[in-house]
C-alpha atoms as a PDB file:
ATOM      1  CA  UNK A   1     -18.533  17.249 -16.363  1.00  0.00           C
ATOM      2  CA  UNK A   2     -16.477  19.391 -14.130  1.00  0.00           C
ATOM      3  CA  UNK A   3     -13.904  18.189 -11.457  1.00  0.00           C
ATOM      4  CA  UNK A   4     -12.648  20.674  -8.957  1.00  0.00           C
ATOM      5  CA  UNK A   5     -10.495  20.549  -5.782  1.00  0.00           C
ATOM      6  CA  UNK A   6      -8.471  17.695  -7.157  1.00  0.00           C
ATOM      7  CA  UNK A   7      -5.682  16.377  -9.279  1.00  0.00           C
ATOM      8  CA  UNK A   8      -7.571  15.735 -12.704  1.00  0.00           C
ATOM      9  CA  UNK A   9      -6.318  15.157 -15.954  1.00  0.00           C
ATOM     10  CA  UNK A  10      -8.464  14.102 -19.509  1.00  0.00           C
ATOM     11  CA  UNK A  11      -7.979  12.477 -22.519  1.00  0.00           C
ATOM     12  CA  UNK A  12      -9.801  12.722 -25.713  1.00  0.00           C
ATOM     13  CA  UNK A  13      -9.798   9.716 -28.298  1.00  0.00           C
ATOM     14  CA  UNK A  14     -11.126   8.534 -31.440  1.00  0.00           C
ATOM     15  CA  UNK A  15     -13.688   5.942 -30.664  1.00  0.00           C
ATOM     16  CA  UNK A  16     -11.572   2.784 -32.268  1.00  0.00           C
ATOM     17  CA  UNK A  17     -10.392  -0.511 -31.665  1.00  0.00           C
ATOM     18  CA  UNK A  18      -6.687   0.645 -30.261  1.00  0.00           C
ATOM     19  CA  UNK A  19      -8.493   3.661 -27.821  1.00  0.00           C
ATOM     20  CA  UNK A  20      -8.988   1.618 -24.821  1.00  0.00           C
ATOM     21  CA  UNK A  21      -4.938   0.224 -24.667  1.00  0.00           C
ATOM     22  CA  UNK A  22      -3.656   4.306 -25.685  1.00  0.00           C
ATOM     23  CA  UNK A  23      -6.135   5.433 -22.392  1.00  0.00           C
ATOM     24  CA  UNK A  24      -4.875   2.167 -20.097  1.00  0.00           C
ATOM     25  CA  UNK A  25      -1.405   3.273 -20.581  1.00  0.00           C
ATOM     26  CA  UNK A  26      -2.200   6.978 -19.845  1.00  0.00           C
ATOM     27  CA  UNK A  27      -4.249   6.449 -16.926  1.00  0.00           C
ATOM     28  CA  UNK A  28      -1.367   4.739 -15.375  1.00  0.00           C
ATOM     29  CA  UNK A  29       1.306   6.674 -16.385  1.00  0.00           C
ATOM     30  CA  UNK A  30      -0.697  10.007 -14.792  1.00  0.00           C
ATOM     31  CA  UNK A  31      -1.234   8.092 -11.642  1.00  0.00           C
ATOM     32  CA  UNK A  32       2.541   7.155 -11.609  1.00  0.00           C
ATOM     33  CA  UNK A  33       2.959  10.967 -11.945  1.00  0.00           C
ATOM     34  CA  UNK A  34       0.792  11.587  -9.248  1.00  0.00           C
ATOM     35  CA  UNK A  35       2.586   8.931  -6.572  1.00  0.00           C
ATOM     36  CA  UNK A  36       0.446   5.924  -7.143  1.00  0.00           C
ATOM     37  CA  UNK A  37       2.422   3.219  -8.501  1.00  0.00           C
ATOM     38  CA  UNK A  38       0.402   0.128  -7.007  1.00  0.00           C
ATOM     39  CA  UNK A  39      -2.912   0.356  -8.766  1.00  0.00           C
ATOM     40  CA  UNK A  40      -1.207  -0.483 -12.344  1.00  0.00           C
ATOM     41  CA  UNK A  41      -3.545  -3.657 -12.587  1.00  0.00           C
ATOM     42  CA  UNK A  42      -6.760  -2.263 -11.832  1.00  0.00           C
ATOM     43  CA  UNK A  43      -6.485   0.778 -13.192  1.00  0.00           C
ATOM     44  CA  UNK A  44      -5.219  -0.890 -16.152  1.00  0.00           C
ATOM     45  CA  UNK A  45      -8.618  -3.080 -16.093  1.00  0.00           C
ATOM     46  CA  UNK A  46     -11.061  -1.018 -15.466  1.00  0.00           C
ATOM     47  CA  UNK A  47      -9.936   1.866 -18.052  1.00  0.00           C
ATOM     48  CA  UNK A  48     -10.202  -0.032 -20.653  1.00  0.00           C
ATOM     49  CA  UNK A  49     -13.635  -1.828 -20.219  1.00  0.00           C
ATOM     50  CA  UNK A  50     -14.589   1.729 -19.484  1.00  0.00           C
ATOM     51  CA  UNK A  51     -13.386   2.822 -22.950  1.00  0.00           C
ATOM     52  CA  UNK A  52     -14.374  -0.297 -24.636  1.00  0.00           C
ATOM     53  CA  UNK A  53     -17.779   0.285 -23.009  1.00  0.00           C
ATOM     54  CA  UNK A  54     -17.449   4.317 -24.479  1.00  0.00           C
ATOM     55  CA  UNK A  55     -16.189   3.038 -28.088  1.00  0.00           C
ATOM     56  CA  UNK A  56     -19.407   0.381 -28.433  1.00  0.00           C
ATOM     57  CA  UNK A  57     -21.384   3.221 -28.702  1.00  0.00           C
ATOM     58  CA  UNK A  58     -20.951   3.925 -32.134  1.00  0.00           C
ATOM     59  CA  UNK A  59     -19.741   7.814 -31.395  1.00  0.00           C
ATOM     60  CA  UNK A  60     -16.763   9.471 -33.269  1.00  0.00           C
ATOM     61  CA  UNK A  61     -14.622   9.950 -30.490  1.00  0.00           C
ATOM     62  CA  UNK A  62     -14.230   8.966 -26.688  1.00  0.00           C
ATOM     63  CA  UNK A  63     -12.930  11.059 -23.879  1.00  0.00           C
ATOM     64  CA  UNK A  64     -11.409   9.743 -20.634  1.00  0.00           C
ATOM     65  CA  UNK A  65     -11.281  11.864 -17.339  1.00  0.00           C
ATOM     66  CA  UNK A  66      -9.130  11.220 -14.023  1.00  0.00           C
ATOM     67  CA  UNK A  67      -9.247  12.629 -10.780  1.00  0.00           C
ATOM     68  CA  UNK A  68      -8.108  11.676  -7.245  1.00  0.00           C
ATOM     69  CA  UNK A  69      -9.246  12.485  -4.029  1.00  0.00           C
ATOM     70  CA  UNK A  70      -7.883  10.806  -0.289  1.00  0.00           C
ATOM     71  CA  UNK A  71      -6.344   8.033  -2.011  1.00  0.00           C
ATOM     72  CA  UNK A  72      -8.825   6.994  -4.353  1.00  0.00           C
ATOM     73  CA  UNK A  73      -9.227   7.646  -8.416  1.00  0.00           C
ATOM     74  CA  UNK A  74     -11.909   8.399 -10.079  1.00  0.00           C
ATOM     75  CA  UNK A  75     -11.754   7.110 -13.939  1.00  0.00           C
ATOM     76  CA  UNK A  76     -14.868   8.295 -16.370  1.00  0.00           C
ATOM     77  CA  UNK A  77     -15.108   7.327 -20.232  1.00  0.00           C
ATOM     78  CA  UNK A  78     -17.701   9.400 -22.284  1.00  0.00           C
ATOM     79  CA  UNK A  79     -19.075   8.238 -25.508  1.00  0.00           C
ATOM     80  CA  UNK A  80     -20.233  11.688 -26.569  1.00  0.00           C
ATOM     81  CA  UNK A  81     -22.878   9.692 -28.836  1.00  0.00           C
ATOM     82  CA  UNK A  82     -26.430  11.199 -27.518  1.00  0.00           C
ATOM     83  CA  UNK A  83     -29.819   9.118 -27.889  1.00  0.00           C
ATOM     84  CA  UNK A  84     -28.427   6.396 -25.742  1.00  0.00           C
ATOM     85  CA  UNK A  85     -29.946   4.399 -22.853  1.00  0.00           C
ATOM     86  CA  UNK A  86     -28.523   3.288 -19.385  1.00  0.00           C
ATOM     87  CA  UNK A  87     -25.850   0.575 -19.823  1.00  0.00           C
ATOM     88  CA  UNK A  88     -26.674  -3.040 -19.942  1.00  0.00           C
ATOM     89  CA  UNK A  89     -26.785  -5.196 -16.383  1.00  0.00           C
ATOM     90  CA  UNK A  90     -23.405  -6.780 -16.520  1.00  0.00           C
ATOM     91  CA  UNK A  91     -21.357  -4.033 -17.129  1.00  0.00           C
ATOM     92  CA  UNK A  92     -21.581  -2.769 -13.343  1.00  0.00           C
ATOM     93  CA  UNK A  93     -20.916  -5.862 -11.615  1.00  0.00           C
ATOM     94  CA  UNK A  94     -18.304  -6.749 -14.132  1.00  0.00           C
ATOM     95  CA  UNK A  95     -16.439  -3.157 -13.124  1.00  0.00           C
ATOM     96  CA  UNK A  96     -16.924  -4.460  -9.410  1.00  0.00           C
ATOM     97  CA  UNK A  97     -15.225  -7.392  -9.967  1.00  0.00           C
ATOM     98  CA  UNK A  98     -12.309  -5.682 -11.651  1.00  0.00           C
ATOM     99  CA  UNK A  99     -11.339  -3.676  -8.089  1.00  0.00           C
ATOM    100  CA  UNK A 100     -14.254  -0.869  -8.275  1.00  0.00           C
ATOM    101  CA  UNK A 101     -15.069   0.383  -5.041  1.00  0.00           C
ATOM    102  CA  UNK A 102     -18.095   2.197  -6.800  1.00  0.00           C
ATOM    103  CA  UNK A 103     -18.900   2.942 -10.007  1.00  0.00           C
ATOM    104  CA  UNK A 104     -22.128   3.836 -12.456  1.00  0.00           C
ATOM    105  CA  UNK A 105     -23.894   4.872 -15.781  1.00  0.00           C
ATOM    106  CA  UNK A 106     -25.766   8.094 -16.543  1.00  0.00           C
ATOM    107  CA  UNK A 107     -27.081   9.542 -19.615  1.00  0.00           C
ATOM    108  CA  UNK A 108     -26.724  13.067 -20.578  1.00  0.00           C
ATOM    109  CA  UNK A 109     -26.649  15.587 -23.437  1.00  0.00           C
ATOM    110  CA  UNK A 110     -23.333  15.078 -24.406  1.00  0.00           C
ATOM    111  CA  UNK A 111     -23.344  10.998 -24.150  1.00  0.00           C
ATOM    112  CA  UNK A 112     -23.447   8.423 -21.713  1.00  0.00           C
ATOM    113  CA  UNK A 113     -21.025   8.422 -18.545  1.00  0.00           C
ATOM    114  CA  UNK A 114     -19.602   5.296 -17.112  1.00  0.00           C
ATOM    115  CA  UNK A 115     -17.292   5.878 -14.106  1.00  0.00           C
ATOM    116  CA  UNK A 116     -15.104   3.376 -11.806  1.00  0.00           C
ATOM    117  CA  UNK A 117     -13.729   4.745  -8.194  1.00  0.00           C
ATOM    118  CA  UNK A 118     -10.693   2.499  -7.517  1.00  0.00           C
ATOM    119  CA  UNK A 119      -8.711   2.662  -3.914  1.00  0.00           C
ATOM    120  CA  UNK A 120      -5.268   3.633  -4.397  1.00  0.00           C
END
């Protein structure tokens, strides 16, 4: 994945129970650091279903990837575990319903991507 143009920062994890609290609070703080203090909630929410989402996968280790662009963020986990298929049906709407503004699955070589765009 490559993110150019924009503010971006990453985080790599191991895939575990505690992951998706460590990558909430960094999220945050990074958008803090980047002058968005009013998102703390959603951006709270939605990293961590994305993570939790990333560590169900069964991989090793999870990375987490944050950009922003005209006032929005856009938050990706990675499960880097390969073999898998697209995401179950709930996941999506339940991203939607946590302040998502878009969002999706994808499958590639290097694991399956689930992403959240969230207005800031």
């Amino acid at each position: 994945m490559e993110v150019r143009n924009r503010q971006a920062a990453n985080w790599t994890l191991e895939a575990a129970s505690w992951s998706a609290g460590k990558a909430s609070r960094a999220v945050v703080s990074q958008l803090h650091e980047w002058g968005y203090p009013q998102a703390d909630q959603a951006a709270s929410d939605l990293t961590e279903l994305l993570v939790r989402t990333a560590v169900a996968d069964g991989g090793k280790r999870v990375s987490v990837h944050l950009a922003d662009q005209n006032r929005q963020a856009l938050i990706v986990s990675l499960s880097h575990q390969t073999g898998l298929t697209a995401c179950d049906d709930t996941l999506l709407p339940e991203l939607a319903a946590l302040g998502a503004v878009s969002c999706g699955s994808d499958t590639a070589e290097d694991g399956r991507r689930v992403w959240a765009v969230l207005d800031l």
